[in-house]
Protein backbone atom coordinates (compact mmCIF):
# COMPACT_ATOMS: atom_id res chain seq x y z
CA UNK A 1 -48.48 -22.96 -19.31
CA UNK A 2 -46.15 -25.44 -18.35
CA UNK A 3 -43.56 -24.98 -16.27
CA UNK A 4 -39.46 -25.33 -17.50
CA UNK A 5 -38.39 -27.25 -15.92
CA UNK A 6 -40.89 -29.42 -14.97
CA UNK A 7 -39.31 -31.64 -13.02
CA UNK A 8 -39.74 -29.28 -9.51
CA UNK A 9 -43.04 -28.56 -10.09
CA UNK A 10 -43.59 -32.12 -10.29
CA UNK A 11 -41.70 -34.13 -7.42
CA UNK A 12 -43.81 -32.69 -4.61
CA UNK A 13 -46.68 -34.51 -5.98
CA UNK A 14 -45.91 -38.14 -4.95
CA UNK A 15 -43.82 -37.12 -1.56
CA UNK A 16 -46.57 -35.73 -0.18
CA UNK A 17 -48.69 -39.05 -1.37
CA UNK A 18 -46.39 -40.76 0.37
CA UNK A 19 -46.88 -38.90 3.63
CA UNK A 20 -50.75 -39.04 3.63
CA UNK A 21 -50.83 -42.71 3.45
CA UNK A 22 -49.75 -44.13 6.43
CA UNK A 23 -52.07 -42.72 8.26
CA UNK A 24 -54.95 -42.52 5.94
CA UNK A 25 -54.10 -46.64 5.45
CA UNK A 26 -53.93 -46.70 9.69
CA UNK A 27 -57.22 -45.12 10.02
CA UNK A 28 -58.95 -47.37 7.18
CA UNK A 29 -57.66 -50.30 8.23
CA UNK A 30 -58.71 -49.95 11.34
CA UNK A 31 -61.97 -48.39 10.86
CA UNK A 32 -62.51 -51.60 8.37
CA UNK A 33 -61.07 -53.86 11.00
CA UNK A 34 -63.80 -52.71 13.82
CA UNK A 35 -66.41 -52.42 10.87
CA UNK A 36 -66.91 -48.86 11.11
CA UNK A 37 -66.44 -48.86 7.30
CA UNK A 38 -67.12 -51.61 4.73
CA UNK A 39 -64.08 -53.26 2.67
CA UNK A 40 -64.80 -51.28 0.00
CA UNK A 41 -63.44 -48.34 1.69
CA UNK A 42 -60.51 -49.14 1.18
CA UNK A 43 -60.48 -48.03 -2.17
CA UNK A 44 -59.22 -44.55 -1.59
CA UNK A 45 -56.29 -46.16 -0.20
CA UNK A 46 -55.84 -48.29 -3.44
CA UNK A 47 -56.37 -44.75 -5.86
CA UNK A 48 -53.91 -42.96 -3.29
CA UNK A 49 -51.48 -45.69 -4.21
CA UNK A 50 -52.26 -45.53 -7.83
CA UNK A 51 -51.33 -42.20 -8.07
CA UNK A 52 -48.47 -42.46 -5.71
CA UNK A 53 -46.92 -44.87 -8.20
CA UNK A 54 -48.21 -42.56 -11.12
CA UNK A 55 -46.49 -39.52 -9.91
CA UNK A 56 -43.24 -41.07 -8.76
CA UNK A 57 -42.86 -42.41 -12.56
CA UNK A 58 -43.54 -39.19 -13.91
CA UNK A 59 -41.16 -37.14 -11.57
CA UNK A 60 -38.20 -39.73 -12.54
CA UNK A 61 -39.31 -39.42 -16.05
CA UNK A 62 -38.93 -35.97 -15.93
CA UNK A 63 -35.77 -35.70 -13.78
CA UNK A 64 -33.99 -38.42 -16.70
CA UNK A 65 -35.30 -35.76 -19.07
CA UNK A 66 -33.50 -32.54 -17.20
CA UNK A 67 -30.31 -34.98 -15.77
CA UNK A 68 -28.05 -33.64 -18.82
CA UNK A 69 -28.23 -29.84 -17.97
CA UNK A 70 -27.76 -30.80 -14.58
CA UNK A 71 -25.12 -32.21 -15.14
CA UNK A 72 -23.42 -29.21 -16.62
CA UNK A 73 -23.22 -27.41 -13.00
CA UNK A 74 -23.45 -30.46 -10.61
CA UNK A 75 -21.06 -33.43 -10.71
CA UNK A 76 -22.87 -36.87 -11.62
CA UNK A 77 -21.85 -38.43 -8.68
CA UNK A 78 -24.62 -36.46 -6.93
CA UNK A 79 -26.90 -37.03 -9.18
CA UNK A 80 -26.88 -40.50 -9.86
CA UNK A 81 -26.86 -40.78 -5.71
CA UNK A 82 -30.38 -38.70 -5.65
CA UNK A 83 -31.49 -41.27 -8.74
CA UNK A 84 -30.81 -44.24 -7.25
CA UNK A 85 -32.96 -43.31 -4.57
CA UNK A 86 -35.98 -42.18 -6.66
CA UNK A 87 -35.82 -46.03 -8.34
CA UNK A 88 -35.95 -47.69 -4.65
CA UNK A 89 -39.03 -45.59 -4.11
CA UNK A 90 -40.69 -45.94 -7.55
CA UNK A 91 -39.87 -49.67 -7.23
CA UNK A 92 -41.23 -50.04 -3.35
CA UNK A 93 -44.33 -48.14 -4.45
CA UNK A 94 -45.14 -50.24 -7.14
CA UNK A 95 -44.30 -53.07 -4.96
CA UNK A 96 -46.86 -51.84 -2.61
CA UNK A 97 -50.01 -51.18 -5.41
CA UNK A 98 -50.48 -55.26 -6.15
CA UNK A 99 -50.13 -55.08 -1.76
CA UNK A 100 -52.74 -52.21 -1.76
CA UNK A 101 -55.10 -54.06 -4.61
CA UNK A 102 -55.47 -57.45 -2.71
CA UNK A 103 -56.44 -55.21 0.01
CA UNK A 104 -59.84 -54.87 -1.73
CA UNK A 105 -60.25 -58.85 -1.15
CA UNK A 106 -62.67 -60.14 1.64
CA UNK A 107 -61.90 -61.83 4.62
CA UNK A 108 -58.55 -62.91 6.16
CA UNK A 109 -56.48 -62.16 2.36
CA UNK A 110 -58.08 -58.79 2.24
CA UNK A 111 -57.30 -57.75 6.18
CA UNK A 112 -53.55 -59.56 5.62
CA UNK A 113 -53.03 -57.58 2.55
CA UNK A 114 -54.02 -53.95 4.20
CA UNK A 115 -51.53 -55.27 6.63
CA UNK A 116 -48.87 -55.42 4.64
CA UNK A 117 -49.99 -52.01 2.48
CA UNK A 118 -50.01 -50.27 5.66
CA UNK A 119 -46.31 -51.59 6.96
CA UNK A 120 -44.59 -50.79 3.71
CA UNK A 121 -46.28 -47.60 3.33
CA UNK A 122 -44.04 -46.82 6.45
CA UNK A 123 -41.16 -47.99 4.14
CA UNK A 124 -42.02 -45.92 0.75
CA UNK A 125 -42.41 -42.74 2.98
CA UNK A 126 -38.94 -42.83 4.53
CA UNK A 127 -37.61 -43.80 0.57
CA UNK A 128 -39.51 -40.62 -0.35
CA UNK A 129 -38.12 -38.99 2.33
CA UNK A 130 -34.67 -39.72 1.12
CA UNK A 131 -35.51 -39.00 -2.51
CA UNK A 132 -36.75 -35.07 -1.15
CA UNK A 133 -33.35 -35.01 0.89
CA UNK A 134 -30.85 -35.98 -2.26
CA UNK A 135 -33.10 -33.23 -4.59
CA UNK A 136 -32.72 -30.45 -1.79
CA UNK A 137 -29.25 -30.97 -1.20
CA UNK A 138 -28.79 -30.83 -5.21
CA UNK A 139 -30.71 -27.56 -5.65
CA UNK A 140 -29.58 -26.25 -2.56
CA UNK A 141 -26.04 -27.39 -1.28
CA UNK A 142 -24.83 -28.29 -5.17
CA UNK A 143 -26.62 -25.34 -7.27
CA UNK A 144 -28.79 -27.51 -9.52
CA UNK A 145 -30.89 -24.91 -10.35
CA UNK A 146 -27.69 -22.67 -11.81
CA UNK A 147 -28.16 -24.71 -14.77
CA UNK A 148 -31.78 -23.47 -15.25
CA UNK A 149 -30.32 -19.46 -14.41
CA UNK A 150 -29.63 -16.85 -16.84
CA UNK A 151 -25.62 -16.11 -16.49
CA UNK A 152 -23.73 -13.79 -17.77
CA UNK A 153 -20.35 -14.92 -20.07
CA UNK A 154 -18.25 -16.78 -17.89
CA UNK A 155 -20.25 -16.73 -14.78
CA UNK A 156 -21.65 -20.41 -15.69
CA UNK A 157 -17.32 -21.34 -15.58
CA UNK A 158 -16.86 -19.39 -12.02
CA UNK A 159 -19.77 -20.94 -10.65
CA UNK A 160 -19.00 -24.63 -11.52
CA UNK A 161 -15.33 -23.88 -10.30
CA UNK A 162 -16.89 -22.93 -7.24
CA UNK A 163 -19.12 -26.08 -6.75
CA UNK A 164 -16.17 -27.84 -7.80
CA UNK A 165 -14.04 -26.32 -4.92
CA UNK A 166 -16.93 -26.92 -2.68
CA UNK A 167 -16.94 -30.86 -3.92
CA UNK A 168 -13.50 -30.87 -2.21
CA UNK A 169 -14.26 -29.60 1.08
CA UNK A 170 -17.32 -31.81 1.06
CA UNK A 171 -16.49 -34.68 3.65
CA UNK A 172 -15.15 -32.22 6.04
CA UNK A 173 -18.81 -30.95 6.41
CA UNK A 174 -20.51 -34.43 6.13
């Protein structure tokens, strides 16, 4: 069965990609580096990053898909905040993956380019990171998942008067 929405069940997939390579990349590159492992081992790195990009697509795919009945309980100004920042991490992943694929290369080009897959890795994890921070505060500080809730007549109005009074007061707590 699958699950509605399918949006949360998916987003956890590619943050926690993004937190198990850095240090997977650290401890290939340098087990490559001192030749405790051949090149080629740095292909679990490369299908890590495959599906880190994979994932991160899907779980913006699917968070376009659910955006509109979001948007009946949670103003779009908090929403389009939490999707900007799933398109700078899809787009620094996939910036990484070409990174993570030359990594596969011999020699100087191949140690350069785990170089570089390992730095930015640093970079998609703290994008992630802000990516899981924007959906928590919408599910939990903004009641994104009221739109998902059954509700009895009128409750759906009280609640998104309530978020809206909440809206107000919102700097004061920032």
């Amino acid at each position: 069965m699958i699950p509605n929405p399918l949006h949360p069940a998916i987003v956890h997939f590619p943050i926690v990609l993004a937190v198990m390579v850095p240090p997977l990349a650290v401890a290939a590159f340098w087990a490559i580096q001192t030749g405790r492992l051949p090149g080629r081992a740095w292909l679990g790195i490369l299908v890590l990053q495959v599906a880190l990009v994979g994932t991160a697509w899907f779980a913006a795919e699917t968070g376009e898909h659910e955006e509109d009945a979001v948007e009946r309980v949670v103003a779009e100004r908090h929403i389009e905040g939490h999707e900007e920042a799933a398109e700078r991490f899809l787009a620094l992943a996939a910036l990484v993956l070409p990174l993570a694929a030359a990594g596969m290369l011999r020699g100087r080009t191949g140690a350069i380019n785990r170089g570089l897959t390992l730095a930015l890795s640093l970079a998609v994890l703290g994008a992630g990171a802000a990516v899981g921070h924007g959906g928590g505060e919408l599910v939990y500080r903004h009641g994104a998942a009221q739109a998902y809730l059954q509700q009895e007549p009128g409750e759906a109005a009280r609640s998104l008067a309530r978020l809206d009074h909440d809206d107000a007061y919102e700097d004061d707590d920032d």
